[in-house]
PDB file of N, CA and C in Angstrom:
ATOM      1  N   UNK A   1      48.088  79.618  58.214  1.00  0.00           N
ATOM      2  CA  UNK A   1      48.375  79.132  59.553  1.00  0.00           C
ATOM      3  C   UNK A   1      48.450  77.611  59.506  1.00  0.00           C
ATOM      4  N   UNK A   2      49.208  77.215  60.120  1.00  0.00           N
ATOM      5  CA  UNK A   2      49.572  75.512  60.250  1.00  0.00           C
ATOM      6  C   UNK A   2      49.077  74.732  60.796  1.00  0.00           C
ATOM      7  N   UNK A   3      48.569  73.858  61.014  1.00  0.00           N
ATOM      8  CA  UNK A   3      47.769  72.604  61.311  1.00  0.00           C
ATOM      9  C   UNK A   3      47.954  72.477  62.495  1.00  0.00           C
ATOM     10  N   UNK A   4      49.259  72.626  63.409  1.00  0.00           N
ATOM     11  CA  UNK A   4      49.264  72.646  63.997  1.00  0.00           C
ATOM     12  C   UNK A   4      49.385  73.726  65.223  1.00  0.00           C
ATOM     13  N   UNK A   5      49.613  74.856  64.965  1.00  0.00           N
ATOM     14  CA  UNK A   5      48.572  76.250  65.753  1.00  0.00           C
ATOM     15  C   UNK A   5      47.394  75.387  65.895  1.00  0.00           C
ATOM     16  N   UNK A   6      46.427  74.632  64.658  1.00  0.00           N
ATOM     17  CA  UNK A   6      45.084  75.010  65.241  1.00  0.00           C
ATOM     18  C   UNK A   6      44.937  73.748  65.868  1.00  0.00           C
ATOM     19  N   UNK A   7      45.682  72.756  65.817  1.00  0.00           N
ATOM     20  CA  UNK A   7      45.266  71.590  66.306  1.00  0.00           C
ATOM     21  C   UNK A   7      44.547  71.374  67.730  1.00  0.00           C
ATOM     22  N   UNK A   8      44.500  72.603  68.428  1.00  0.00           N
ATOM     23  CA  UNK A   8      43.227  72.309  69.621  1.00  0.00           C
ATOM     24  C   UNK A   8      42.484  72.934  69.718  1.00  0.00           C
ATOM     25  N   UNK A   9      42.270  73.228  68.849  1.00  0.00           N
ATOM     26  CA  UNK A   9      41.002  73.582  68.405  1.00  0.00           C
ATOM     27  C   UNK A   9      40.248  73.162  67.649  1.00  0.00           C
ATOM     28  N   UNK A  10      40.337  72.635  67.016  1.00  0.00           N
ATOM     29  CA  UNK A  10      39.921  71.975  66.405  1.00  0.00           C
ATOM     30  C   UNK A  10      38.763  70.589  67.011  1.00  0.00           C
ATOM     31  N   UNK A  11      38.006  70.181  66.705  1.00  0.00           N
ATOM     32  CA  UNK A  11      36.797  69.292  67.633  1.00  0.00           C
ATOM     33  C   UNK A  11      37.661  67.988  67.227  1.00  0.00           C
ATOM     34  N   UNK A  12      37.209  67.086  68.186  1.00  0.00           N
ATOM     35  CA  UNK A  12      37.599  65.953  68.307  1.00  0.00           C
ATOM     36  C   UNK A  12      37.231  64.983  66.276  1.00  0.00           C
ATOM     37  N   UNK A  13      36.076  65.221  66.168  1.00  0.00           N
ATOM     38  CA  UNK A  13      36.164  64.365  64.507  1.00  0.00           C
ATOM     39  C   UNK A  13      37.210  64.612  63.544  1.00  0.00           C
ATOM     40  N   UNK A  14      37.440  66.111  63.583  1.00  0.00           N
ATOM     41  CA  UNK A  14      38.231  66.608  62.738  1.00  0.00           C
ATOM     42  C   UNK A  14      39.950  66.050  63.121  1.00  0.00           C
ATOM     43  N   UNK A  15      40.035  66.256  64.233  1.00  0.00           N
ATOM     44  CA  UNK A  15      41.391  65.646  65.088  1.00  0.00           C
ATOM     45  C   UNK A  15      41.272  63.756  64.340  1.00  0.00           C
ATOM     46  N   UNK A  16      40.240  63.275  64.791  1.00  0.00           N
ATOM     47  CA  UNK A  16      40.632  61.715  64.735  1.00  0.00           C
ATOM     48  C   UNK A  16      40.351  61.768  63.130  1.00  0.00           C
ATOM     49  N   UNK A  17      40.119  62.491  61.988  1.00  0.00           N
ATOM     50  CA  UNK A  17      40.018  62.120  60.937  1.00  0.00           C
ATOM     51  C   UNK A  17      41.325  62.288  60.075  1.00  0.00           C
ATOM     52  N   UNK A  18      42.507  63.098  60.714  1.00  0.00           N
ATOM     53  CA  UNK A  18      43.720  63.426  60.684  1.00  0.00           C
ATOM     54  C   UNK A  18      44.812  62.314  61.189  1.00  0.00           C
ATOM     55  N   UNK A  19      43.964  61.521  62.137  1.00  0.00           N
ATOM     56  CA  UNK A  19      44.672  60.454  63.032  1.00  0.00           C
ATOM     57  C   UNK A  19      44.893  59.357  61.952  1.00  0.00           C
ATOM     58  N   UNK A  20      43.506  59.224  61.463  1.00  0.00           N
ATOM     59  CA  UNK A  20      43.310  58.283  60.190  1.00  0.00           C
ATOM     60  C   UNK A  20      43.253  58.094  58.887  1.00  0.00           C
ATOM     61  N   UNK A  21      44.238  59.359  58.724  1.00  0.00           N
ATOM     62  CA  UNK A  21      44.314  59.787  57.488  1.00  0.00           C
ATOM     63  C   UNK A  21      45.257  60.606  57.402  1.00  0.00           C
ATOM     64  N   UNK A  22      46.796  60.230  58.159  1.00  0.00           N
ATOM     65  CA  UNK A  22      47.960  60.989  57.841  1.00  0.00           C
ATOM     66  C   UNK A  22      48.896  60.931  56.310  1.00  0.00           C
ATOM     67  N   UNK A  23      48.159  60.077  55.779  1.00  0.00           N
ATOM     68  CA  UNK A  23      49.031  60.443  54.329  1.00  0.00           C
ATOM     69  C   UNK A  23      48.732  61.760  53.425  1.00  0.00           C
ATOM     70  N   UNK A  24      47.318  61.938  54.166  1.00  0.00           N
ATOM     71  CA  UNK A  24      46.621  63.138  52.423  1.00  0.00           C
ATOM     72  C   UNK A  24      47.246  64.601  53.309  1.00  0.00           C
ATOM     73  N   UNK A  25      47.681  64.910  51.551  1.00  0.00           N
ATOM     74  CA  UNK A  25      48.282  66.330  51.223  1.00  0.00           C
ATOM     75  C   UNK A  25      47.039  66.811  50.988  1.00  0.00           C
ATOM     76  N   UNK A  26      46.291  66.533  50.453  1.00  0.00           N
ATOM     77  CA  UNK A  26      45.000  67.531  49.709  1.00  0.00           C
ATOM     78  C   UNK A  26      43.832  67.031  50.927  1.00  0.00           C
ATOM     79  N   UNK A  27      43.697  68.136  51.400  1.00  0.00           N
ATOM     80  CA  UNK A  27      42.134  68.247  52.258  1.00  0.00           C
ATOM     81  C   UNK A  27      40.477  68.306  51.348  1.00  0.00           C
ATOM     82  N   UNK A  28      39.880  67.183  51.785  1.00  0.00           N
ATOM     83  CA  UNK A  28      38.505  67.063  51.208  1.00  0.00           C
ATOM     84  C   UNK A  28      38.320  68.292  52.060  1.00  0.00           C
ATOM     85  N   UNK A  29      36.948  68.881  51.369  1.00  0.00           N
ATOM     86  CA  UNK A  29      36.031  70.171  51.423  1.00  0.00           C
ATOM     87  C   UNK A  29      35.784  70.476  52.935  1.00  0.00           C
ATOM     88  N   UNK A  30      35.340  69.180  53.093  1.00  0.00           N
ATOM     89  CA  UNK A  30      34.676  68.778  54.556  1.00  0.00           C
ATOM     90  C   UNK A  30      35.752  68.990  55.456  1.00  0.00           C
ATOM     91  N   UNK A  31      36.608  68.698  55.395  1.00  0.00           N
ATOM     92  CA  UNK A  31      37.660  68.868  56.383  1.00  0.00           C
ATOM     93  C   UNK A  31      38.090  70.329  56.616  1.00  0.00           C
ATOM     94  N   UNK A  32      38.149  71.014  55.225  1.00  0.00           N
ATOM     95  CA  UNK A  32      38.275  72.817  55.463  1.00  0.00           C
ATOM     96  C   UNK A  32      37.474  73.319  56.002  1.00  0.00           C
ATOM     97  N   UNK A  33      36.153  73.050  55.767  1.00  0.00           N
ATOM     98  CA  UNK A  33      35.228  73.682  56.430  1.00  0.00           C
ATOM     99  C   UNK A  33      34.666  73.436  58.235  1.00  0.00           C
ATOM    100  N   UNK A  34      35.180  72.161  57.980  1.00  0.00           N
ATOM    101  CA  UNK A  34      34.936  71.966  59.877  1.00  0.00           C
ATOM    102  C   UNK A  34      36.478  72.532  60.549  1.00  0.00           C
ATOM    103  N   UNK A  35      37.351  72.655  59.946  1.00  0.00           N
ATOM    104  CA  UNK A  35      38.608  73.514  60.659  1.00  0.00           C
ATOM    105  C   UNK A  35      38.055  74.839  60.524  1.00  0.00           C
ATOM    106  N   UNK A  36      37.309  75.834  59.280  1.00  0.00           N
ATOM    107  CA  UNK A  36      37.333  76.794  59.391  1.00  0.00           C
ATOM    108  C   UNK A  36      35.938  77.189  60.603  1.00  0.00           C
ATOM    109  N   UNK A  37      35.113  76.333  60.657  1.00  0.00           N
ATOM    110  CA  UNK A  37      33.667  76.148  61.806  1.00  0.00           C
ATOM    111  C   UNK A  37      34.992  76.088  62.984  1.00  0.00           C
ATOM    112  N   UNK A  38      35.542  75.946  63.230  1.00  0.00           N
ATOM    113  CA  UNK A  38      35.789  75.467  64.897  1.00  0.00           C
ATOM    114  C   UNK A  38      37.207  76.814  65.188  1.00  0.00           C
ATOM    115  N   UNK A  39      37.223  76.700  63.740  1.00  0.00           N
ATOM    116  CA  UNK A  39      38.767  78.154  64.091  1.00  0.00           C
ATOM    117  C   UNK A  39      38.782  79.154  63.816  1.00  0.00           C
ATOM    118  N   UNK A  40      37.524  79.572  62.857  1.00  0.00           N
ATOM    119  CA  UNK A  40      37.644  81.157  62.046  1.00  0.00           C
ATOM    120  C   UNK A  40      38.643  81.063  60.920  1.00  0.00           C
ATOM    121  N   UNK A  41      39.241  80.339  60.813  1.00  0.00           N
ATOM    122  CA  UNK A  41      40.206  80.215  59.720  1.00  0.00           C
ATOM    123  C   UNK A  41      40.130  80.180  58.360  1.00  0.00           C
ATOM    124  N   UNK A  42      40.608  80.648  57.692  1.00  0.00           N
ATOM    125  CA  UNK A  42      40.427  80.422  56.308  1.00  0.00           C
ATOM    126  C   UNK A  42      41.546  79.948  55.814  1.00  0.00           C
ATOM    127  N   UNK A  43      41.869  78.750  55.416  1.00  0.00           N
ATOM    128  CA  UNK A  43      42.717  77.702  54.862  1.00  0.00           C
ATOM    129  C   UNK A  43      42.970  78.083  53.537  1.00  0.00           C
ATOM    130  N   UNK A  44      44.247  78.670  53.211  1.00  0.00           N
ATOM    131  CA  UNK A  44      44.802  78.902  51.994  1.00  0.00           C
ATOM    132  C   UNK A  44      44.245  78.112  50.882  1.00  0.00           C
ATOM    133  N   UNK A  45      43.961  78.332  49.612  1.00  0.00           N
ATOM    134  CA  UNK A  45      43.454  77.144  48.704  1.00  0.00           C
ATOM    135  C   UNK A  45      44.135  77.688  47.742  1.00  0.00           C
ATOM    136  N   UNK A  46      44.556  76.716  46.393  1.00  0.00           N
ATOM    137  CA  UNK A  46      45.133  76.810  45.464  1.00  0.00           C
ATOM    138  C   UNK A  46      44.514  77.241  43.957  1.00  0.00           C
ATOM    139  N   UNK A  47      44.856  77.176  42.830  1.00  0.00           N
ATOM    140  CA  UNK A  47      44.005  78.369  41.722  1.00  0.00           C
ATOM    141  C   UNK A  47      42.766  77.158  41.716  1.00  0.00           C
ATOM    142  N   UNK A  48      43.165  75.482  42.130  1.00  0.00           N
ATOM    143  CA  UNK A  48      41.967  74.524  41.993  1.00  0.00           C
ATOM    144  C   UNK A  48      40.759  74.511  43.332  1.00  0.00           C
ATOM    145  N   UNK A  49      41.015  75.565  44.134  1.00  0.00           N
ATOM    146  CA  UNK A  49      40.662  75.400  45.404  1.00  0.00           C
ATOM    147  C   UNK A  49      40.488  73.961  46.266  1.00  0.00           C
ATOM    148  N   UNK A  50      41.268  73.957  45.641  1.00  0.00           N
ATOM    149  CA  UNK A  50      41.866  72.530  47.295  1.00  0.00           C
ATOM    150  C   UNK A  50      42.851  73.542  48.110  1.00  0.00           C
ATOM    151  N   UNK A  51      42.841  72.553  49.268  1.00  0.00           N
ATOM    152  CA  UNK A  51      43.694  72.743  50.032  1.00  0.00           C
ATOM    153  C   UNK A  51      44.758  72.007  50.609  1.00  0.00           C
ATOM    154  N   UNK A  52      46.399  72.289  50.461  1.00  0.00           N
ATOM    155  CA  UNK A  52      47.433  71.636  49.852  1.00  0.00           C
ATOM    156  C   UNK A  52      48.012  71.537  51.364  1.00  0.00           C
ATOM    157  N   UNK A  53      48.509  70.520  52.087  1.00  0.00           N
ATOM    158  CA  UNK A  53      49.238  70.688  53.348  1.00  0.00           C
ATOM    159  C   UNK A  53      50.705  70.791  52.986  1.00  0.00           C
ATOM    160  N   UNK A  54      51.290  72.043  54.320  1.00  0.00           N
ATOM    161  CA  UNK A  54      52.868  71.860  54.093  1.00  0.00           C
ATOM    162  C   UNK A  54      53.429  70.964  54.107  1.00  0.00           C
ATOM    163  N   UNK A  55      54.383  70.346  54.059  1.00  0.00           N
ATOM    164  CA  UNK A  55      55.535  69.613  54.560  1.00  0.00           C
ATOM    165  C   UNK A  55      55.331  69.238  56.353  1.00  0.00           C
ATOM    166  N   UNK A  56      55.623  70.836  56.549  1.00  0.00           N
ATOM    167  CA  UNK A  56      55.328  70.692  58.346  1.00  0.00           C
ATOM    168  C   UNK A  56      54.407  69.919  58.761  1.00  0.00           C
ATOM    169  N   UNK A  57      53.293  70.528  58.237  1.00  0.00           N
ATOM    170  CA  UNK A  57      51.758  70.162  58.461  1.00  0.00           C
ATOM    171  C   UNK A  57      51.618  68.858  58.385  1.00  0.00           C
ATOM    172  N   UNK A  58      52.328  67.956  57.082  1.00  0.00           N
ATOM    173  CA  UNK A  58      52.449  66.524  57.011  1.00  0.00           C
ATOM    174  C   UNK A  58      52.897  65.758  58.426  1.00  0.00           C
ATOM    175  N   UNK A  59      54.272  66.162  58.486  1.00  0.00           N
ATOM    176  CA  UNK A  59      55.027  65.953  59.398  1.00  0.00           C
ATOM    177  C   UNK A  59      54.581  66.015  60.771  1.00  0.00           C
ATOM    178  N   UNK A  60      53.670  66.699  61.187  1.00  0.00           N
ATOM    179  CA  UNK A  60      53.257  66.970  62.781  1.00  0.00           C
ATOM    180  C   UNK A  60      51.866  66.252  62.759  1.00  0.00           C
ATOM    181  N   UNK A  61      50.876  66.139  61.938  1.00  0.00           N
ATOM    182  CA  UNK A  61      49.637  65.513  61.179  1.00  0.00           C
ATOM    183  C   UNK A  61      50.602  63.660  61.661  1.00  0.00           C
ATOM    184  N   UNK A  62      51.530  63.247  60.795  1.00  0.00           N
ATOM    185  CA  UNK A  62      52.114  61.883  61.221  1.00  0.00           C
ATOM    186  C   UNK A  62      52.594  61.613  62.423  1.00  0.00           C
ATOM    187  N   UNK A  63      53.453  62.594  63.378  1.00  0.00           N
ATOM    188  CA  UNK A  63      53.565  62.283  64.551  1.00  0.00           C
ATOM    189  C   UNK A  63      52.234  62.221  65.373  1.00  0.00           C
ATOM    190  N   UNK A  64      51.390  62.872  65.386  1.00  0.00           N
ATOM    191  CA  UNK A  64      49.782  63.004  65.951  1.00  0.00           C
ATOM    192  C   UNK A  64      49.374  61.650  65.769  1.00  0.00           C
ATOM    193  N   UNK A  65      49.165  61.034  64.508  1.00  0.00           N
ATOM    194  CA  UNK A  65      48.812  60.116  64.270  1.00  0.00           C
ATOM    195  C   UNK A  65      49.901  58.783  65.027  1.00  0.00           C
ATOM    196  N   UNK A  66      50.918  59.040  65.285  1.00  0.00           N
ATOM    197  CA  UNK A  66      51.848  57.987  65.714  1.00  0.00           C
ATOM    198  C   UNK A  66      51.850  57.807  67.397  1.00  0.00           C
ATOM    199  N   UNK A  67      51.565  59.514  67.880  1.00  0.00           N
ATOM    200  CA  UNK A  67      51.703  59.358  69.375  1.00  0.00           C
ATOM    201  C   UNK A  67      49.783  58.787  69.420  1.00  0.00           C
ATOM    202  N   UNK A  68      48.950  59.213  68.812  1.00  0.00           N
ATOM    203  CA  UNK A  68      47.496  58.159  69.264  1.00  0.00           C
ATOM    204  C   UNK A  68      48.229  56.649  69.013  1.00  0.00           C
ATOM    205  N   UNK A  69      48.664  56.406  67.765  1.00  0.00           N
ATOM    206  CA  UNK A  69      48.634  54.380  68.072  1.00  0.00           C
ATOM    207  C   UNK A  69      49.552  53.968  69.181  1.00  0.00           C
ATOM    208  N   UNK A  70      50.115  54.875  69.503  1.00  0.00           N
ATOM    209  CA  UNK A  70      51.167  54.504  70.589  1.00  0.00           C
ATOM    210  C   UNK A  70      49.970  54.029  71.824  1.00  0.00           C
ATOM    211  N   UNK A  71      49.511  55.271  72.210  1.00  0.00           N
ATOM    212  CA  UNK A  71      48.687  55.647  73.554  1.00  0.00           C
ATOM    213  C   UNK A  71      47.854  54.611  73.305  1.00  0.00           C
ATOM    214  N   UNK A  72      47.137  54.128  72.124  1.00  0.00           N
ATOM    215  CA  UNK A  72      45.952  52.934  72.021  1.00  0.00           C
ATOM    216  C   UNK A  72      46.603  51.585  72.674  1.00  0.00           C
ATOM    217  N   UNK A  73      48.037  51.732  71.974  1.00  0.00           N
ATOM    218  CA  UNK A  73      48.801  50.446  71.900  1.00  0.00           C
ATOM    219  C   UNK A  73      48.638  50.176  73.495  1.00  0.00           C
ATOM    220  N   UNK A  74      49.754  51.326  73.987  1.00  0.00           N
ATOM    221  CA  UNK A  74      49.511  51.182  75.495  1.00  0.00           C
ATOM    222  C   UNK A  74      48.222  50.968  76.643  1.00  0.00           C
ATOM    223  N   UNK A  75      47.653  51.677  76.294  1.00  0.00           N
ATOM    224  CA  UNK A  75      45.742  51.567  77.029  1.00  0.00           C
ATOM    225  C   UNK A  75      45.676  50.108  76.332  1.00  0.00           C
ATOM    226  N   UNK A  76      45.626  49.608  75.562  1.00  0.00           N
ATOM    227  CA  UNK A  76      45.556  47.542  75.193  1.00  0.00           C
ATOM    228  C   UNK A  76      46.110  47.030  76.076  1.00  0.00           C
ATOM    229  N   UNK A  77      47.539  47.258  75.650  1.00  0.00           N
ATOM    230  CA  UNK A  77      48.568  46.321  76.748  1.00  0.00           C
ATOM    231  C   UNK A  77      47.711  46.344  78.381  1.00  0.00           C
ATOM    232  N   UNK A  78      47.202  47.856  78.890  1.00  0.00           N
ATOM    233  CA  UNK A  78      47.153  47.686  80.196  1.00  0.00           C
ATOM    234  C   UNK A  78      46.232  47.254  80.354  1.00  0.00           C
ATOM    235  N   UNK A  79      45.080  46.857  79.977  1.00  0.00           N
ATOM    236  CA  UNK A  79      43.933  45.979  80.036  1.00  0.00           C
ATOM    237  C   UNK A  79      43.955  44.371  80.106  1.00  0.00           C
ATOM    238  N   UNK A  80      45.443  44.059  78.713  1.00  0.00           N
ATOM    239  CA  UNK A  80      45.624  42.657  78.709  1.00  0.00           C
ATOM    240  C   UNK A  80      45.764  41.908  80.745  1.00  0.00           C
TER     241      UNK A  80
END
Protein backbone atom coordinates (compact mmCIF):
# COMPACT_ATOMS: atom_id res chain seq x y z
CA UNK A 1 0.00 0.00 0.00
CA UNK A 2 1.33 3.54 -0.85
CA UNK A 3 2.35 6.24 1.28
CA UNK A 4 -0.05 7.91 0.33
CA UNK A 5 -3.44 5.80 1.15
CA UNK A 6 -1.87 6.01 4.53
CA UNK A 7 -0.82 9.43 4.74
CA UNK A 8 -3.67 10.35 7.34
CA UNK A 9 -3.12 8.30 9.22
CA UNK A 10 -0.44 8.36 9.98
CA UNK A 11 0.48 10.76 13.42
CA UNK A 12 1.72 14.00 12.94
CA UNK A 13 5.90 13.00 13.71
CA UNK A 14 5.80 10.50 11.22
CA UNK A 15 4.03 13.06 8.63
CA UNK A 16 6.64 15.98 9.52
CA UNK A 17 9.58 13.47 9.37
CA UNK A 18 8.58 12.82 5.62
CA UNK A 19 8.23 16.70 5.30
CA UNK A 20 11.95 16.72 6.21
CA UNK A 21 13.16 14.15 4.63
CA UNK A 22 11.73 13.91 1.06
CA UNK A 23 14.76 12.60 -0.63
CA UNK A 24 15.09 8.97 1.22
CA UNK A 25 14.05 5.94 -0.81
CA UNK A 26 15.02 3.62 2.05
CA UNK A 27 12.90 4.00 5.31
CA UNK A 28 14.89 3.84 8.73
CA UNK A 29 13.27 1.03 11.03
CA UNK A 30 11.68 3.69 13.03
CA UNK A 31 9.76 5.07 10.45
CA UNK A 32 8.20 1.41 9.46
CA UNK A 33 7.31 0.77 12.58
CA UNK A 34 5.51 4.03 13.62
CA UNK A 35 3.53 3.74 10.09
CA UNK A 36 2.86 0.15 10.92
CA UNK A 37 1.73 1.45 15.01
CA UNK A 38 -0.67 4.03 13.55
CA UNK A 39 -1.91 1.83 10.34
CA UNK A 40 -1.81 -1.93 10.89
CA UNK A 41 0.29 -2.04 7.98
CA UNK A 42 2.92 -4.05 7.10
CA UNK A 43 5.35 -2.26 4.73
CA UNK A 44 6.74 -4.50 2.07
CA UNK A 45 10.58 -5.07 2.86
CA UNK A 46 13.20 -6.32 0.61
CA UNK A 47 15.50 -9.82 0.92
CA UNK A 48 17.72 -6.82 3.18
CA UNK A 49 14.61 -5.87 5.06
CA UNK A 50 14.55 -2.29 4.39
CA UNK A 51 11.97 -0.68 3.11
CA UNK A 52 12.26 0.70 -0.53
CA UNK A 53 9.73 3.67 -1.58
CA UNK A 54 7.99 3.66 -5.06
CA UNK A 55 8.55 6.17 -7.46
CA UNK A 56 4.88 7.33 -6.59
CA UNK A 57 5.54 7.29 -3.04
CA UNK A 58 8.70 9.59 -3.80
CA UNK A 59 6.75 11.76 -5.84
CA UNK A 60 3.64 12.51 -3.51
CA UNK A 61 6.24 12.28 -0.19
CA UNK A 62 7.94 15.66 -2.42
CA UNK A 63 4.82 17.38 -3.23
CA UNK A 64 3.76 16.98 0.71
CA UNK A 65 6.89 18.29 1.50
CA UNK A 66 6.53 21.29 -1.09
CA UNK A 67 2.79 22.15 -0.32
CA UNK A 68 4.10 22.44 3.84
CA UNK A 69 7.06 25.06 2.70
CA UNK A 70 4.62 26.72 0.70
CA UNK A 71 1.88 27.04 3.63
CA UNK A 72 5.01 28.01 6.17
CA UNK A 73 6.16 30.42 3.48
CA UNK A 74 2.72 31.90 3.43
CA UNK A 75 1.74 31.85 7.40
CA UNK A 76 5.54 34.12 7.45
CA UNK A 77 4.58 36.44 4.86
CA UNK A 78 1.18 36.99 6.83
CA UNK A 79 2.69 37.82 10.05
CA UNK A 80 5.44 40.08 8.32
Amino acid sequence: MGIEKLWDRLDTETRQWFVDNPGCVILPRAVVAAISKATGVELDQDRHGETVLSPSDCDFIRSAAERHDALRSEASAQRS
